[in-house]
C-alpha atoms as a PDB file:
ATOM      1  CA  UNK A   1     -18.243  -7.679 -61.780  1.00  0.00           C
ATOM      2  CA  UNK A   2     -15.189 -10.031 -61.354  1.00  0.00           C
ATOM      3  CA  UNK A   3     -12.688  -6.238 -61.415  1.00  0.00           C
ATOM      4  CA  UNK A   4     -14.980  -5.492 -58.284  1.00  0.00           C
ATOM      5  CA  UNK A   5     -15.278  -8.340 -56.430  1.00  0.00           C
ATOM      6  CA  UNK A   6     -11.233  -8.601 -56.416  1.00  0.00           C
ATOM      7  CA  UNK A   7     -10.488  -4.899 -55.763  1.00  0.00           C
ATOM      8  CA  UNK A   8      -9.292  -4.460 -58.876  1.00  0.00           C
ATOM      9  CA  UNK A   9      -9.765  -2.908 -62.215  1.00  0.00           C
ATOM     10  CA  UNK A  10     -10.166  -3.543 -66.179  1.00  0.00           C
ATOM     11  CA  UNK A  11      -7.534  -2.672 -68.157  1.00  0.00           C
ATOM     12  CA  UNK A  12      -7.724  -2.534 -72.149  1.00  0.00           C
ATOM     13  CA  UNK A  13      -5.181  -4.620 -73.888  1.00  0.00           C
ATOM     14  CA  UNK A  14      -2.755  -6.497 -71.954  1.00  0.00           C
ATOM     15  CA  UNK A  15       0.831  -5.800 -72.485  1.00  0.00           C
ATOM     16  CA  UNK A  16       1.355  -7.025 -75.862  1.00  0.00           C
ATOM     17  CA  UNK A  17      -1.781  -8.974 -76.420  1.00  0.00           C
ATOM     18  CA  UNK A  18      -4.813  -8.199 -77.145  1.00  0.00           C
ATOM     19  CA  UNK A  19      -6.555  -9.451 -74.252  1.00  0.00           C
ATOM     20  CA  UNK A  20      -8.353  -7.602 -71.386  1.00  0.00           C
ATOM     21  CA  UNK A  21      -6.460  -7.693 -68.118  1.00  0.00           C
ATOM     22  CA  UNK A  22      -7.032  -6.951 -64.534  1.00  0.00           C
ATOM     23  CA  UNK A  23      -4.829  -4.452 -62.626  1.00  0.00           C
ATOM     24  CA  UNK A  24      -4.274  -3.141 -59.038  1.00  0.00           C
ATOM     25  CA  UNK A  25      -2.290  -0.258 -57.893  1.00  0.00           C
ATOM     26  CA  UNK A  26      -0.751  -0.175 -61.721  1.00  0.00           C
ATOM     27  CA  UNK A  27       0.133  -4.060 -61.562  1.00  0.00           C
ATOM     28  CA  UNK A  28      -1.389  -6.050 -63.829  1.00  0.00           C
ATOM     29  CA  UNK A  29      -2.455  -9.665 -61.876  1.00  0.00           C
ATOM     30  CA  UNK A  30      -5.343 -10.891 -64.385  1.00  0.00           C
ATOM     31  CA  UNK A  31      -5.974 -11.683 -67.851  1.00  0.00           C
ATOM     32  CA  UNK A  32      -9.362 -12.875 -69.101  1.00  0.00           C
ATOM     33  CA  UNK A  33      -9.585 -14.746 -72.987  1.00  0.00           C
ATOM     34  CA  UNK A  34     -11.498 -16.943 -74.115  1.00  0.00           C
ATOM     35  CA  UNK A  35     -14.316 -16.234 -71.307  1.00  0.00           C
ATOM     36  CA  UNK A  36     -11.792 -17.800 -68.816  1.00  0.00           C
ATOM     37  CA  UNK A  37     -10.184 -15.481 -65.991  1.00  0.00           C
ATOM     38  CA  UNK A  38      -6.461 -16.625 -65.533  1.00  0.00           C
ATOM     39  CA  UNK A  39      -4.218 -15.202 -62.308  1.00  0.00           C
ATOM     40  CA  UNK A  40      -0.933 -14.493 -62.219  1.00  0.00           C
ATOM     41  CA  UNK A  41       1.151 -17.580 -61.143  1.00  0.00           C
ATOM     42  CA  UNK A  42       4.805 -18.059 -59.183  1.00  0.00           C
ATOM     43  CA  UNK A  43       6.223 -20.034 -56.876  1.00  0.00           C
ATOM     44  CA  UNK A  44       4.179 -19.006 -54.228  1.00  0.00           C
ATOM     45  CA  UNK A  45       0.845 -19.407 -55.209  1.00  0.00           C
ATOM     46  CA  UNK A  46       1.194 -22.195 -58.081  1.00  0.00           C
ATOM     47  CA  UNK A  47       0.728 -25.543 -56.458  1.00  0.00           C
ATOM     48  CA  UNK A  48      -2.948 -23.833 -55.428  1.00  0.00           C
ATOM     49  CA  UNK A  49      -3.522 -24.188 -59.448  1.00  0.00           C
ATOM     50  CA  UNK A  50      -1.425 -27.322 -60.474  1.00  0.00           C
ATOM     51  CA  UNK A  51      -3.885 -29.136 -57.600  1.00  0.00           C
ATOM     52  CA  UNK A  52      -6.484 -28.067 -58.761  1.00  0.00           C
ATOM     53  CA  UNK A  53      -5.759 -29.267 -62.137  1.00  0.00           C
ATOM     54  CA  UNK A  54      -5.427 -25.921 -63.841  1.00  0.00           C
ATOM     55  CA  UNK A  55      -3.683 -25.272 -67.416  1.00  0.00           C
ATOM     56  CA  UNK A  56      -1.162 -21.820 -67.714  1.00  0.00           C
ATOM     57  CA  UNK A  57      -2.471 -19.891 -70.145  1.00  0.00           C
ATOM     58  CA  UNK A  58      -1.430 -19.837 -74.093  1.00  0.00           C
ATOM     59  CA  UNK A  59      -1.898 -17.235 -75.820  1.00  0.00           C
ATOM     60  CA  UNK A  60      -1.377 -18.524 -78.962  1.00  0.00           C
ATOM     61  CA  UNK A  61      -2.457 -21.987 -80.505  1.00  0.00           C
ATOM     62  CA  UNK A  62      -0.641 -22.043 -83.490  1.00  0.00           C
ATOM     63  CA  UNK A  63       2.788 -21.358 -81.187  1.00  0.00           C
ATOM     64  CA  UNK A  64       4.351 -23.361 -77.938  1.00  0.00           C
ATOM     65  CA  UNK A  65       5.027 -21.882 -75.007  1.00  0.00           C
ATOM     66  CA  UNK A  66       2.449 -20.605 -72.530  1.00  0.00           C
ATOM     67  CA  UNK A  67       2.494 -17.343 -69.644  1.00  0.00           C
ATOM     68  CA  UNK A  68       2.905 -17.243 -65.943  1.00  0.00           C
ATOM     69  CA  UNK A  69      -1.354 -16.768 -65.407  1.00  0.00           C
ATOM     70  CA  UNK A  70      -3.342 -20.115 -64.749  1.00  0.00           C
ATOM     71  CA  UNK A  71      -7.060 -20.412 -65.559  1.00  0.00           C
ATOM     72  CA  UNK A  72      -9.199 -20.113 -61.985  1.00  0.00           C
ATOM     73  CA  UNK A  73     -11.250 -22.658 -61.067  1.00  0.00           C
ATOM     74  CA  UNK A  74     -15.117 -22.411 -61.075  1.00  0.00           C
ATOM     75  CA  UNK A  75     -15.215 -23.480 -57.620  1.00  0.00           C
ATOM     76  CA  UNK A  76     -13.309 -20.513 -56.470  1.00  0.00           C
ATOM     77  CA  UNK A  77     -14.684 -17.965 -59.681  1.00  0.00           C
ATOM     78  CA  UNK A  78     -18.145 -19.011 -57.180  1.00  0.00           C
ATOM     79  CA  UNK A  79     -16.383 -17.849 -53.963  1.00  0.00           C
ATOM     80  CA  UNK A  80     -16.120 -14.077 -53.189  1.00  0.00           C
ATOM     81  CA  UNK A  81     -14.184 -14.559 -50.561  1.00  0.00           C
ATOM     82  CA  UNK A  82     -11.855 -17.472 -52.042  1.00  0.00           C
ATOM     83  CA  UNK A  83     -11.557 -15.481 -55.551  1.00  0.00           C
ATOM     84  CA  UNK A  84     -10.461 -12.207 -53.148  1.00  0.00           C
ATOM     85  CA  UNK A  85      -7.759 -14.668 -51.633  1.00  0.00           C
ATOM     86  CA  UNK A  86      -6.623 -16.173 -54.996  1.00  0.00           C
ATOM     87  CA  UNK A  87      -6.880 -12.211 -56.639  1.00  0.00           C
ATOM     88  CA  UNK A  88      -4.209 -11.116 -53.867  1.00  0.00           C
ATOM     89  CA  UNK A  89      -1.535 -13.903 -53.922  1.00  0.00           C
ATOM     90  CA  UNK A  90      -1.759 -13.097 -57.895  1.00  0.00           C
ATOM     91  CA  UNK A  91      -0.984  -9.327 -57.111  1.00  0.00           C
ATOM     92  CA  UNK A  92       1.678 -10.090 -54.476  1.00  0.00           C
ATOM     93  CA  UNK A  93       3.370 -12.259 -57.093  1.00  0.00           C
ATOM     94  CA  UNK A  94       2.474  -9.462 -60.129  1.00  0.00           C
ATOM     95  CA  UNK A  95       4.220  -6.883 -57.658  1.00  0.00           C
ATOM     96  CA  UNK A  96       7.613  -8.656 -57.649  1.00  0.00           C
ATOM     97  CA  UNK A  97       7.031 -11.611 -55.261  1.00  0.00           C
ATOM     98  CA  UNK A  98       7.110 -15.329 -55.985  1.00  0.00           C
END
Protein backbone atom coordinates (compact mmCIF):
# COMPACT_ATOMS: atom_id res chain seq x y z
CA UNK A 1 0.00 0.00 0.00
CA UNK A 2 2.67 2.53 1.23
CA UNK A 3 5.07 1.25 -2.41
CA UNK A 4 1.81 2.62 -4.18
CA UNK A 5 0.84 5.50 -2.63
CA UNK A 6 4.61 6.90 -3.15
CA UNK A 7 5.11 5.70 -6.75
CA UNK A 8 7.35 3.38 -5.79
CA UNK A 9 8.12 -0.23 -5.36
CA UNK A 10 9.17 -3.15 -2.78
CA UNK A 11 12.34 -4.36 -3.02
CA UNK A 12 13.60 -7.64 -1.12
CA UNK A 13 16.57 -7.13 1.06
CA UNK A 14 18.12 -3.85 1.25
CA UNK A 15 21.67 -3.53 0.28
CA UNK A 16 23.35 -5.39 2.90
CA UNK A 17 20.60 -5.77 5.40
CA UNK A 18 18.04 -7.70 5.65
CA UNK A 19 15.37 -5.29 5.59
CA UNK A 20 12.68 -4.56 2.92
CA UNK A 21 13.27 -1.34 1.03
CA UNK A 22 11.46 0.92 -1.27
CA UNK A 23 12.86 1.79 -4.74
CA UNK A 24 12.10 4.11 -7.74
CA UNK A 25 13.58 4.11 -11.11
CA UNK A 26 16.39 1.52 -9.56
CA UNK A 27 17.11 3.97 -6.50
CA UNK A 28 16.48 2.76 -3.41
CA UNK A 29 14.74 5.88 -1.12
CA UNK A 30 12.94 3.65 1.69
CA UNK A 31 13.58 1.13 4.20
CA UNK A 32 10.86 -0.28 6.44
CA UNK A 33 12.02 -2.43 10.00
CA UNK A 34 10.62 -2.76 12.77
CA UNK A 35 6.99 -1.79 11.29
CA UNK A 36 8.43 1.79 10.92
CA UNK A 37 8.94 3.30 7.26
CA UNK A 38 12.24 5.42 7.33
CA UNK A 39 13.19 7.91 4.12
CA UNK A 40 16.23 8.63 2.88
CA UNK A 41 17.76 11.76 4.59
CA UNK A 42 20.46 14.69 3.36
CA UNK A 43 20.93 18.00 3.64
CA UNK A 44 18.08 18.92 1.82
CA UNK A 45 15.32 17.32 3.25
CA UNK A 46 16.64 16.63 6.98
CA UNK A 47 15.59 19.53 9.10
CA UNK A 48 11.81 18.30 7.80
CA UNK A 49 12.71 15.14 10.20
CA UNK A 50 15.00 16.63 12.99
CA UNK A 51 11.65 19.10 13.55
CA UNK A 52 9.65 16.81 13.69
CA UNK A 53 11.53 15.00 16.25
CA UNK A 54 12.49 11.99 14.20
CA UNK A 55 15.41 9.36 15.11
CA UNK A 56 17.91 8.09 11.87
CA UNK A 57 17.58 4.74 11.68
CA UNK A 58 19.97 1.91 13.40
CA UNK A 59 20.18 -0.97 12.13
CA UNK A 60 21.78 -2.61 14.70
CA UNK A 61 21.29 -2.34 18.60
CA UNK A 62 24.06 -4.10 19.80
CA UNK A 63 26.44 -1.58 17.45
CA UNK A 64 26.71 2.53 17.26
CA UNK A 65 26.30 4.28 14.43
CA UNK A 66 23.02 4.76 12.58
CA UNK A 67 22.06 5.33 8.37
CA UNK A 68 21.12 8.33 6.37
CA UNK A 69 16.96 7.18 6.47
CA UNK A 70 14.83 8.85 9.34
CA UNK A 71 11.65 7.21 10.67
CA UNK A 72 8.37 9.22 9.03
CA UNK A 73 6.10 10.65 11.10
CA UNK A 74 2.49 9.31 11.59
CA UNK A 75 1.15 12.57 10.80
CA UNK A 76 2.55 12.51 7.37
CA UNK A 77 2.45 8.20 7.05
CA UNK A 78 -1.69 9.65 7.32
CA UNK A 79 -1.19 12.13 4.42
CA UNK A 80 -1.18 10.83 0.78
CA UNK A 81 -0.32 13.76 -0.46
CA UNK A 82 2.35 14.85 2.33
CA UNK A 83 3.91 11.12 2.32
CA UNK A 84 4.11 11.63 -1.85
CA UNK A 85 6.06 14.97 -1.00
CA UNK A 86 8.31 13.46 1.75
CA UNK A 87 8.71 9.99 -0.76
CA UNK A 88 10.22 12.43 -3.54
CA UNK A 89 12.70 14.69 -1.63
CA UNK A 90 13.93 11.05 -0.30
CA UNK A 91 14.41 9.92 -4.03
CA UNK A 92 15.94 13.23 -5.18
CA UNK A 93 18.43 12.84 -2.34
CA UNK A 94 18.72 8.68 -3.05
CA UNK A 95 19.49 9.82 -6.78
CA UNK A 96 22.63 11.81 -5.89
CA UNK A 97 21.20 15.08 -4.46
CA UNK A 98 21.49 16.50 -0.96
Amino acid sequence: MIAARIGGAFKKGFEALEQPGLASGGVFFGIIARDTLYLKVGDSNRADYTRAGMKAFTPYADRSGSMKYYAVPLEILESPIDLAVWAGKAIAVASGGT
